[in-house]
Protein backbone atom coordinates (compact mmCIF):
# COMPACT_ATOMS: atom_id res chain seq x y z
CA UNK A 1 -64.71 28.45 -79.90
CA UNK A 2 -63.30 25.07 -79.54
CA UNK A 3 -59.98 26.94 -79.61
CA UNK A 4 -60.52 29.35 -77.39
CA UNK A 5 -61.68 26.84 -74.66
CA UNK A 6 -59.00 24.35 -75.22
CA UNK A 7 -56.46 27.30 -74.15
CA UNK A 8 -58.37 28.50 -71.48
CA UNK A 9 -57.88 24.67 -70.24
CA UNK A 10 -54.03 25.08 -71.46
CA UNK A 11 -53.59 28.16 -69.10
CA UNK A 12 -55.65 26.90 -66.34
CA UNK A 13 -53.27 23.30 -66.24
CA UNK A 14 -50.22 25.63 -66.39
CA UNK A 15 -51.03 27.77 -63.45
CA UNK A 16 -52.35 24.57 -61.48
CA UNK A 17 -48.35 23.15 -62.32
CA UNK A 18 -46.11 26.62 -61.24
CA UNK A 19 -48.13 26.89 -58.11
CA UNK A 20 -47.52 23.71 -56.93
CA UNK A 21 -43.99 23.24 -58.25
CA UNK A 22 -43.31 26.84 -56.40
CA UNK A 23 -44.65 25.67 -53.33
CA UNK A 24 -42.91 22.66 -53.19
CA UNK A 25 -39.55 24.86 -53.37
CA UNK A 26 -40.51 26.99 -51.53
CA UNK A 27 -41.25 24.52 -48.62
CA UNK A 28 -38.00 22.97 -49.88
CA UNK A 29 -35.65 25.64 -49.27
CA UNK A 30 -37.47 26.87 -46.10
CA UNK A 31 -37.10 23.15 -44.45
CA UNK A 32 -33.38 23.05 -45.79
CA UNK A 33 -32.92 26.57 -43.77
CA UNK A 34 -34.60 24.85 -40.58
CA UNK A 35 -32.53 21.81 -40.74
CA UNK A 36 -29.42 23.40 -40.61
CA UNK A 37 -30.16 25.42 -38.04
CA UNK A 38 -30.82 22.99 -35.80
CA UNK A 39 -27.70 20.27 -36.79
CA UNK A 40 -25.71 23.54 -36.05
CA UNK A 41 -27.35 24.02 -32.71
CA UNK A 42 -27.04 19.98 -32.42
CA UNK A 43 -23.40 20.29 -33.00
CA UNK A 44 -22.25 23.38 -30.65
CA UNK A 45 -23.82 21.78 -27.63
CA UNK A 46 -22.40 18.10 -28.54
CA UNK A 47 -18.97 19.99 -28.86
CA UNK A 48 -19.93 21.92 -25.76
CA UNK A 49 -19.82 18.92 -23.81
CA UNK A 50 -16.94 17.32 -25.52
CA UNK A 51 -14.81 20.14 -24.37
CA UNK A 52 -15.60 20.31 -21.01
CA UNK A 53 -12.73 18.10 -18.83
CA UNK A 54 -13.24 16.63 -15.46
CA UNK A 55 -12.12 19.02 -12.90
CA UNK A 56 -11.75 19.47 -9.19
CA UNK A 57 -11.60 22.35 -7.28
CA UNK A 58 -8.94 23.39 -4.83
CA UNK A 59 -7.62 26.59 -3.01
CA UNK A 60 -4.32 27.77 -2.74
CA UNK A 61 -3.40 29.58 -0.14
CA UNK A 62 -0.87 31.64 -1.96
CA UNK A 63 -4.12 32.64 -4.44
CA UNK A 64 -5.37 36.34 -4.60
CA UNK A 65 -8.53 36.82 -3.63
CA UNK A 66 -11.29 39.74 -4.26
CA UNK A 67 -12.92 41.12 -1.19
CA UNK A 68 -13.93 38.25 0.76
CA UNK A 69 -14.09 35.49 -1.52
CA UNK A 70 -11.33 33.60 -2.63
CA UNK A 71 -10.86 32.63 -6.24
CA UNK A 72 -10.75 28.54 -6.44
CA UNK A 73 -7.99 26.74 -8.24
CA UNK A 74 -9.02 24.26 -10.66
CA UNK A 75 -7.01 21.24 -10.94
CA UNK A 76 -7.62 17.94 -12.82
CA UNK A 77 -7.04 14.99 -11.10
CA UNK A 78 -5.68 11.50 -12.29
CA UNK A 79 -5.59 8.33 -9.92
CA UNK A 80 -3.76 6.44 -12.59
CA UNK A 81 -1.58 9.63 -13.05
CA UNK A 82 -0.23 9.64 -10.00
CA UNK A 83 0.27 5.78 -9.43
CA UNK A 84 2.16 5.77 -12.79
CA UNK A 85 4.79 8.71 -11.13
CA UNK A 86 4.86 6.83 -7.80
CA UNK A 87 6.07 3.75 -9.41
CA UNK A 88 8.36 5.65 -11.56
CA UNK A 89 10.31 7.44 -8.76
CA UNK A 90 10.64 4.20 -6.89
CA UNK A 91 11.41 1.76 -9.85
CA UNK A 92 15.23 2.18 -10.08
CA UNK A 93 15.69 1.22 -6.63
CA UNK A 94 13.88 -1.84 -6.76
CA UNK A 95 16.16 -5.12 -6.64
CA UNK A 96 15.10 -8.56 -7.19
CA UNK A 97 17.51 -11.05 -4.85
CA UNK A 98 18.84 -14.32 -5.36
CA UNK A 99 20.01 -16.44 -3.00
CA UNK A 100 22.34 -19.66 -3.44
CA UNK A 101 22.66 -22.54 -0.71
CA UNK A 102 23.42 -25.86 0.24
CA UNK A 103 19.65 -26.87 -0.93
CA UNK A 104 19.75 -25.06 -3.86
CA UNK A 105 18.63 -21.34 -5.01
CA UNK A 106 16.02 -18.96 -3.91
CA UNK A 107 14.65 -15.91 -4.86
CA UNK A 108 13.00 -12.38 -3.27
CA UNK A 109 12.43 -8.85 -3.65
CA UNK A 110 14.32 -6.11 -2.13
CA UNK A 111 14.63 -2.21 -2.34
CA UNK A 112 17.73 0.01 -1.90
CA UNK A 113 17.65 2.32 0.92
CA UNK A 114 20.91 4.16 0.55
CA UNK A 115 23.49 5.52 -2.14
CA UNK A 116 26.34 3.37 -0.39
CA UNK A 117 24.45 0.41 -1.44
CA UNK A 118 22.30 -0.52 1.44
CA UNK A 119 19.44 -2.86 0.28
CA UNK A 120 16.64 -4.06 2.96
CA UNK A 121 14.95 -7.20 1.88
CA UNK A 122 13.09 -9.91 4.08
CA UNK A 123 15.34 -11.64 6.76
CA UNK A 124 13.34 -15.57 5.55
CA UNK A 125 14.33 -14.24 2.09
CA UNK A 126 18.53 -15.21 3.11
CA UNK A 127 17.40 -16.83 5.73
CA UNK A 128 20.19 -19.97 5.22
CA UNK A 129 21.78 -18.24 2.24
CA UNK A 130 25.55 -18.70 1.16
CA UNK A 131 25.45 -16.38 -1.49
CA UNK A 132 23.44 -13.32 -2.29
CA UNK A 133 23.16 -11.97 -5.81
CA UNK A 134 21.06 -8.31 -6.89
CA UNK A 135 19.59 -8.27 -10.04
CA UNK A 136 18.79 -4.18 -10.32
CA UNK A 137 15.93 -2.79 -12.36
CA UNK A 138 18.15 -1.93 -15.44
CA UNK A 139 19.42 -5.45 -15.73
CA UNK A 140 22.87 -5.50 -14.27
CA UNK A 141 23.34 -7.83 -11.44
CA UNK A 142 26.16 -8.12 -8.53
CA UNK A 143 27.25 -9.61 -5.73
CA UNK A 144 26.16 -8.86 -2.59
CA UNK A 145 27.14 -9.77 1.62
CA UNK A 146 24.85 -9.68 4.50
CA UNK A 147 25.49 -7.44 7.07
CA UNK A 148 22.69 -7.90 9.49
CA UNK A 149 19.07 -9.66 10.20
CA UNK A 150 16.59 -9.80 12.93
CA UNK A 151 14.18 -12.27 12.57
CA UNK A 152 11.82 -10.62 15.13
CA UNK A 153 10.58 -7.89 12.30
CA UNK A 154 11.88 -10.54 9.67
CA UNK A 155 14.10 -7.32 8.08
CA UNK A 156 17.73 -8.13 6.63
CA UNK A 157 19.80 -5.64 5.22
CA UNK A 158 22.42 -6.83 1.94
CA UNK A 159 25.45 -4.27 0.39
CA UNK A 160 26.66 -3.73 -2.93
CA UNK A 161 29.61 -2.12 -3.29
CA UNK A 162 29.87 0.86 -5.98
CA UNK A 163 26.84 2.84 -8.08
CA UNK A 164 23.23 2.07 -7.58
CA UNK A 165 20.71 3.29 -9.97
CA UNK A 166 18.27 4.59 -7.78
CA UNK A 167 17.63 4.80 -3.90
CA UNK A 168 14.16 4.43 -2.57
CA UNK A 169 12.54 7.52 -0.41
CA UNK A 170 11.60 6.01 3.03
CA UNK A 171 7.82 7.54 4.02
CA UNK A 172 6.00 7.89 7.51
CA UNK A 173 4.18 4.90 7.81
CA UNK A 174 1.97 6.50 10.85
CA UNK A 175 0.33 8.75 8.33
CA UNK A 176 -1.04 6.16 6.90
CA UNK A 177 -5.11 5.85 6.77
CA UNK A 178 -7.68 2.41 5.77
CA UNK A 179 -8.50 2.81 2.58
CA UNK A 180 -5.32 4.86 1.18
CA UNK A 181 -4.07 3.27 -2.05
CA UNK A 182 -1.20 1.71 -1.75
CA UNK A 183 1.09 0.00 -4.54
CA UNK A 184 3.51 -3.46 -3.72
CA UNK A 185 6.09 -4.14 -6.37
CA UNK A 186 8.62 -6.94 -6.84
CA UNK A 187 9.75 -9.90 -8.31
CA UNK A 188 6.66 -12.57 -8.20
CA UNK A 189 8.19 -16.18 -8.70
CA UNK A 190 11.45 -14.64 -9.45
CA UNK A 191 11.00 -14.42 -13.30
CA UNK A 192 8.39 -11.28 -13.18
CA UNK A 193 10.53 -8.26 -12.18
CA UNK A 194 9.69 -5.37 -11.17
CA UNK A 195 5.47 -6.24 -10.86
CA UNK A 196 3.25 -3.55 -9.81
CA UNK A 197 0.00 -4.10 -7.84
CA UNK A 198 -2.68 -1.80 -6.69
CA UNK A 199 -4.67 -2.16 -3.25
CA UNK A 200 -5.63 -0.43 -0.43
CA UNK A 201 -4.68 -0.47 3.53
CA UNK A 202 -6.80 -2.51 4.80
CA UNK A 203 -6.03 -2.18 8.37
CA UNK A 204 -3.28 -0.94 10.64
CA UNK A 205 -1.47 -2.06 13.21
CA UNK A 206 -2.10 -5.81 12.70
CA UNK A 207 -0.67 -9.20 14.29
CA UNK A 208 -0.86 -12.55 12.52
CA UNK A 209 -0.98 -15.35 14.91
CA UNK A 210 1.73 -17.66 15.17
CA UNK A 211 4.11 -15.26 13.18
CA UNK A 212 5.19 -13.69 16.40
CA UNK A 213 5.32 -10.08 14.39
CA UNK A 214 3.04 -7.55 15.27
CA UNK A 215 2.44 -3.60 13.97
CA UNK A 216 1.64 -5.00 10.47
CA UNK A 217 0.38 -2.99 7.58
CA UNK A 218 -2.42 -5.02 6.11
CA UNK A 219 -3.36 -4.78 2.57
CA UNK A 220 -4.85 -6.00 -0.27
CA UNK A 221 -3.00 -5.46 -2.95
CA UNK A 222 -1.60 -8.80 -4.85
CA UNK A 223 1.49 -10.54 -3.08
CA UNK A 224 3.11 -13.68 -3.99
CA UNK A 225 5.93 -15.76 -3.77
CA UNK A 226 8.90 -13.66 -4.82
CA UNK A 227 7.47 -10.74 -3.48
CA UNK A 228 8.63 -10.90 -0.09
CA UNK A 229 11.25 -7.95 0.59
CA UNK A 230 9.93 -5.40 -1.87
CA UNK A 231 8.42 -2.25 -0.89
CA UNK A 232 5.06 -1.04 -0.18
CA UNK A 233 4.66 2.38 -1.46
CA UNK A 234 2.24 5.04 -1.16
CA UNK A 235 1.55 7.69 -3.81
CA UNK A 236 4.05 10.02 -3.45
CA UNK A 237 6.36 7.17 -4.18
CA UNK A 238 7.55 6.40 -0.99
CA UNK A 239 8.40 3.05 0.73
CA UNK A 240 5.93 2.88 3.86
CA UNK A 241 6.45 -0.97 4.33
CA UNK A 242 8.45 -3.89 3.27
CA UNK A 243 5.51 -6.92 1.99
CA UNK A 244 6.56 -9.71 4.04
CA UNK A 245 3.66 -12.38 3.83
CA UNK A 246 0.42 -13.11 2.84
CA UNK A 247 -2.23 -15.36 4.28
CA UNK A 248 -3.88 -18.25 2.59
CA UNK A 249 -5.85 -21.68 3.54
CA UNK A 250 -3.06 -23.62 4.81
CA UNK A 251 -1.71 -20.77 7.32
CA UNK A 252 -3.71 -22.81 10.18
CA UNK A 253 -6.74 -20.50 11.16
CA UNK A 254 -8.63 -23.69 11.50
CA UNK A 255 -10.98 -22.63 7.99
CA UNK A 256 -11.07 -23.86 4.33
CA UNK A 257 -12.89 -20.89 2.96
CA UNK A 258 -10.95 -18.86 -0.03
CA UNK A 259 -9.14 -16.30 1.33
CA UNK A 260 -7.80 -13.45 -0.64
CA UNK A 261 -6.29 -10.01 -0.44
CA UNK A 262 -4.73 -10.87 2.86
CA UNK A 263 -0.99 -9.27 2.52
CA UNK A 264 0.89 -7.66 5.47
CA UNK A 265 3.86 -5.75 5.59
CA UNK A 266 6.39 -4.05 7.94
CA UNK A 267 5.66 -0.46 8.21
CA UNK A 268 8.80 2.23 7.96
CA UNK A 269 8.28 2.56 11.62
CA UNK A 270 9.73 -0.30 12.33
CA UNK A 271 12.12 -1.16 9.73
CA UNK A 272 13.33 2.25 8.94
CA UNK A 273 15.28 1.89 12.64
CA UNK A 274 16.11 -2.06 12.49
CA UNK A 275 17.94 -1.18 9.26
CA UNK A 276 19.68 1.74 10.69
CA UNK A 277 20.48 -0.71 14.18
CA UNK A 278 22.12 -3.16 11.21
CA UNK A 279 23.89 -1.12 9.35
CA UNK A 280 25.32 0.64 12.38
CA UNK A 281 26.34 -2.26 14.60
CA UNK A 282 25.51 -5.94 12.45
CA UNK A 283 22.59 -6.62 14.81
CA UNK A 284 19.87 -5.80 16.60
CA UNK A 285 19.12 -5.50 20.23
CA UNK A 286 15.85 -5.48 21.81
CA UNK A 287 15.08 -5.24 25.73
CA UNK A 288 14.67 -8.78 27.18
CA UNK A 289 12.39 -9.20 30.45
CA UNK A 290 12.32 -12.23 30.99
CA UNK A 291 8.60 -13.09 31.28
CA UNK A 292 5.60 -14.95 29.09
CA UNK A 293 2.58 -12.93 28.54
CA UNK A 294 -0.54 -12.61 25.71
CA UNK A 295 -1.11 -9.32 24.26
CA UNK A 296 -4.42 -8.02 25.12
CA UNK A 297 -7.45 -7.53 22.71
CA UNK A 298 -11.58 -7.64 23.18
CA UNK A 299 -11.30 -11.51 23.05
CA UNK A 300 -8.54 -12.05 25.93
CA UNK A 301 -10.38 -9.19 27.86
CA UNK A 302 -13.57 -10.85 27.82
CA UNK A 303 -11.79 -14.53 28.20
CA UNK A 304 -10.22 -13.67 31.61
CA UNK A 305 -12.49 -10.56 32.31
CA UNK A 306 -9.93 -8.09 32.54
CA UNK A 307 -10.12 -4.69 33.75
CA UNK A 308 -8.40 -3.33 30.08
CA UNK A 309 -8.73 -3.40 26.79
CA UNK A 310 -4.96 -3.40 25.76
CA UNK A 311 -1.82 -4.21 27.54
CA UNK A 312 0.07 -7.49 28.39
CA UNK A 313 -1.76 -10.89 30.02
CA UNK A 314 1.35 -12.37 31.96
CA UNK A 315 0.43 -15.23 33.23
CA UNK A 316 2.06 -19.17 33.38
CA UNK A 317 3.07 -21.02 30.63
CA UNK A 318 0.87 -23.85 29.63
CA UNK A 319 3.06 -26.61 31.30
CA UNK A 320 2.56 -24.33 34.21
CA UNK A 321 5.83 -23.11 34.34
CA UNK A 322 6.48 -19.43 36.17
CA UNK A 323 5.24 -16.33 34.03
CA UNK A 324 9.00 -15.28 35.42
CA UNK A 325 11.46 -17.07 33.25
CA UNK A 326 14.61 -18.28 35.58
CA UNK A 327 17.92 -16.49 35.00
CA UNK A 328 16.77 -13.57 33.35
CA UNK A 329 16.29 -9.42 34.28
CA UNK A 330 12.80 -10.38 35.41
CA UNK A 331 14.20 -12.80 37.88
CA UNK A 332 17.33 -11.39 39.07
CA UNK A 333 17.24 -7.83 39.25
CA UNK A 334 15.02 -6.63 42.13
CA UNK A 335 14.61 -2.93 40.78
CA UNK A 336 13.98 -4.50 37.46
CA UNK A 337 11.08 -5.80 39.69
CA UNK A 338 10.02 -2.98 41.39
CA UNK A 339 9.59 -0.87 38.28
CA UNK A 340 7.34 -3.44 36.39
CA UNK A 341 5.28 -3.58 39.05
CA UNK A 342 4.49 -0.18 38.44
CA UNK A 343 1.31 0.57 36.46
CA UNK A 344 0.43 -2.91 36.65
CA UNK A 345 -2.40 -4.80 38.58
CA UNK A 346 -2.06 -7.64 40.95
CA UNK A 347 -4.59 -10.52 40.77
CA UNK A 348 -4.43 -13.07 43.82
CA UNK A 349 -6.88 -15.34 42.75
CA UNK A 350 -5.11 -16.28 39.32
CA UNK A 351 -1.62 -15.30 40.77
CA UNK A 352 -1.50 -13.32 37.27
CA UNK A 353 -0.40 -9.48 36.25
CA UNK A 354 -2.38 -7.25 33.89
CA UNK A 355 0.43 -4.49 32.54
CA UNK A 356 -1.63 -1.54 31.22
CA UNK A 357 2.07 0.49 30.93
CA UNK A 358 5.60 -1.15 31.98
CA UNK A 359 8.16 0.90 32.52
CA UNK A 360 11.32 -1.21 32.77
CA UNK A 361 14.76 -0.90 32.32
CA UNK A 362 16.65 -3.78 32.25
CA UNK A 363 19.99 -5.14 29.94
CA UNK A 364 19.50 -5.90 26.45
CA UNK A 365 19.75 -9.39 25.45
């Protein structure tokens, strides 16, 4: 009896053991299953997304299309891409300048314009210069002679004689829009060659009082001593201006806040055809009136409360000499006269002319 129960208690234990060892792999391989079902479905949508590259759509016009709709182009696009090729294309043709004098030696930037061995730089860059050397890209340097300058646009153009390792693609600086990304390069402090910086066009058409040049690119990308006379290119890799100065405190606009960012440059408009005026003739030659005047803007407008917005203020010097300058086209030539008159106004009471549009032709200078 005492047998009988103490294997009934035996078999009882044992079945008590398999069922719950059983369920326990049972549950086991069923959570196992589950698991790896989902790190599976974890890892397809993590690769999913990992796979899946920035892209832009755009449409060819050369694409086929099915019935009415047309079947978009997908392109990826790179900012840093296409800075890196713009500087590339117009590396090789980037020069740094060196200029010996009486006082000692200077330094700029310049770029080369033409396979006969043009190079435009910055006419205060050899401004007083005896000798010019050009220190190209790849590390050879040569001698160099001035042909021309016009310190109006502050443009000069040096030659090298023989090969150049790259000429410089000259772009429309008209096209240009605020807030297009522009790159300067040069030779800051004459020891950093060929320095790329990034900006933007800050504004167009600019003037910087008391540098008598107007039509300036303004931008903000990094300019600095040795940088005068490179180019300002845009991202095709085309030279749109020539960096020529930058503002800072002591420029004289009466403030001693920081000022940063404040670069201009001389767009290919203008000294695309100075350079071709130098290298054609030595010099350039502008159309010479013969009269003083301010340039009109919202602040001379409203000063004098002028009928326009834009134009020339001709008006008296400050030691009240004539606005007609003695011995000059203005002064002497009475159809000279006759035709700046026209679109102008007449103002008795201040003896002064407002020119909305001159049309004058009169000797060069």
């Amino acid at each position: 009896m005492n047998i009988n129960r103490l294997a009934l208690i035996f078999v009882f234990l044992l079945g008590i053991f398999i069922g719950v060892a059983g369920g326990g792999a049972a549950g086991g391989v069923t959570g196992y299953l589950v698991s790896r079902q989902t790190v599976a479905e974890v890892s397809a949508t993590v690769s999913a997304l990992k796979s899946q590259p920035v892209t832009t759509s755009a449409v060819s016009p050369t694409q086929p299309t099915t019935g009415s709709a047309t079947v978009p182009e997908t392109v990826v696009v790179s900012l840093s891409d296409a800075m890196v090729e713009a500087v590339k294309r117009v590396a090789p043709a980037v020069v740094t300048v060196t200029v010996e004098s009486s006082t000692g030696r200077g330094s700029g930037s310049g770029v080369i314009i033409r396979n006969d061995g043009y190079i435009v730089t910055n006419n205060h860059v050899v401004d007083g210069g005896q000798r010019y050397f050009i220190l190209f890209a790849d590390g050879t340097r040569r001698q160099a002679r001035l042909v021309g300058t016009d310190s109006l646009n502050d443009i000069a153009v040096l030659k090298v004689d023989g090969e150049v390792p790259g000429v410089a693609q000259i772009g429309d600086s008209a096209a240009l829009q605020p807030g297009e990304t522009v790159l300067a390069i040069g030779s800051p402090l004459g020891n950093f060659r060929n320095t790329v910086t990034a900006g933007v066009v800050s504004a167009l058409n600019r003037s910087v009082p008391g540098s008598g040049m107007e039509g300036l690119i303004q931008t903000d990308a990094a300019i600095n001593s040795g940088n005068s006379g490179g180019p300002l290119i845009n991202l095709k890799g085309e030279v749109v201006g020539i960096n020529t100065m930058v503002v800072r405190n002591d420029f004289g606009f009466g403030s001693s806040a920081p000022v940063e960012g404040l670069g201009f440059a001389v767009p290919s408009s203008i000294f695309a055809n100075v350079a071709d005026q130098i290298i054609a003739t030595g010099q350039v030659r502008y159309p010479f009136l013969g009269i003083t005047y301010l340039m009109i803007d919202g602040e001379v407008a409203a000063q004098y409360n002028l009928p326009v917005q834009n134009g020339a203020f001709i008006s008296a010097g400050l030691n009240g000499q004539s606005a007609v300058l003695p011995d000059t086209a203005a002064a002497t030539s009475r159809s000279a006269r006759r035709r700046y008159h026209y679109g102008s106004q007449w103002s008795t009471a201040r003896c002064q002319y407002v020119v909305a549009s001159v049309a004058v032709a009169v000797p060069a200078r």
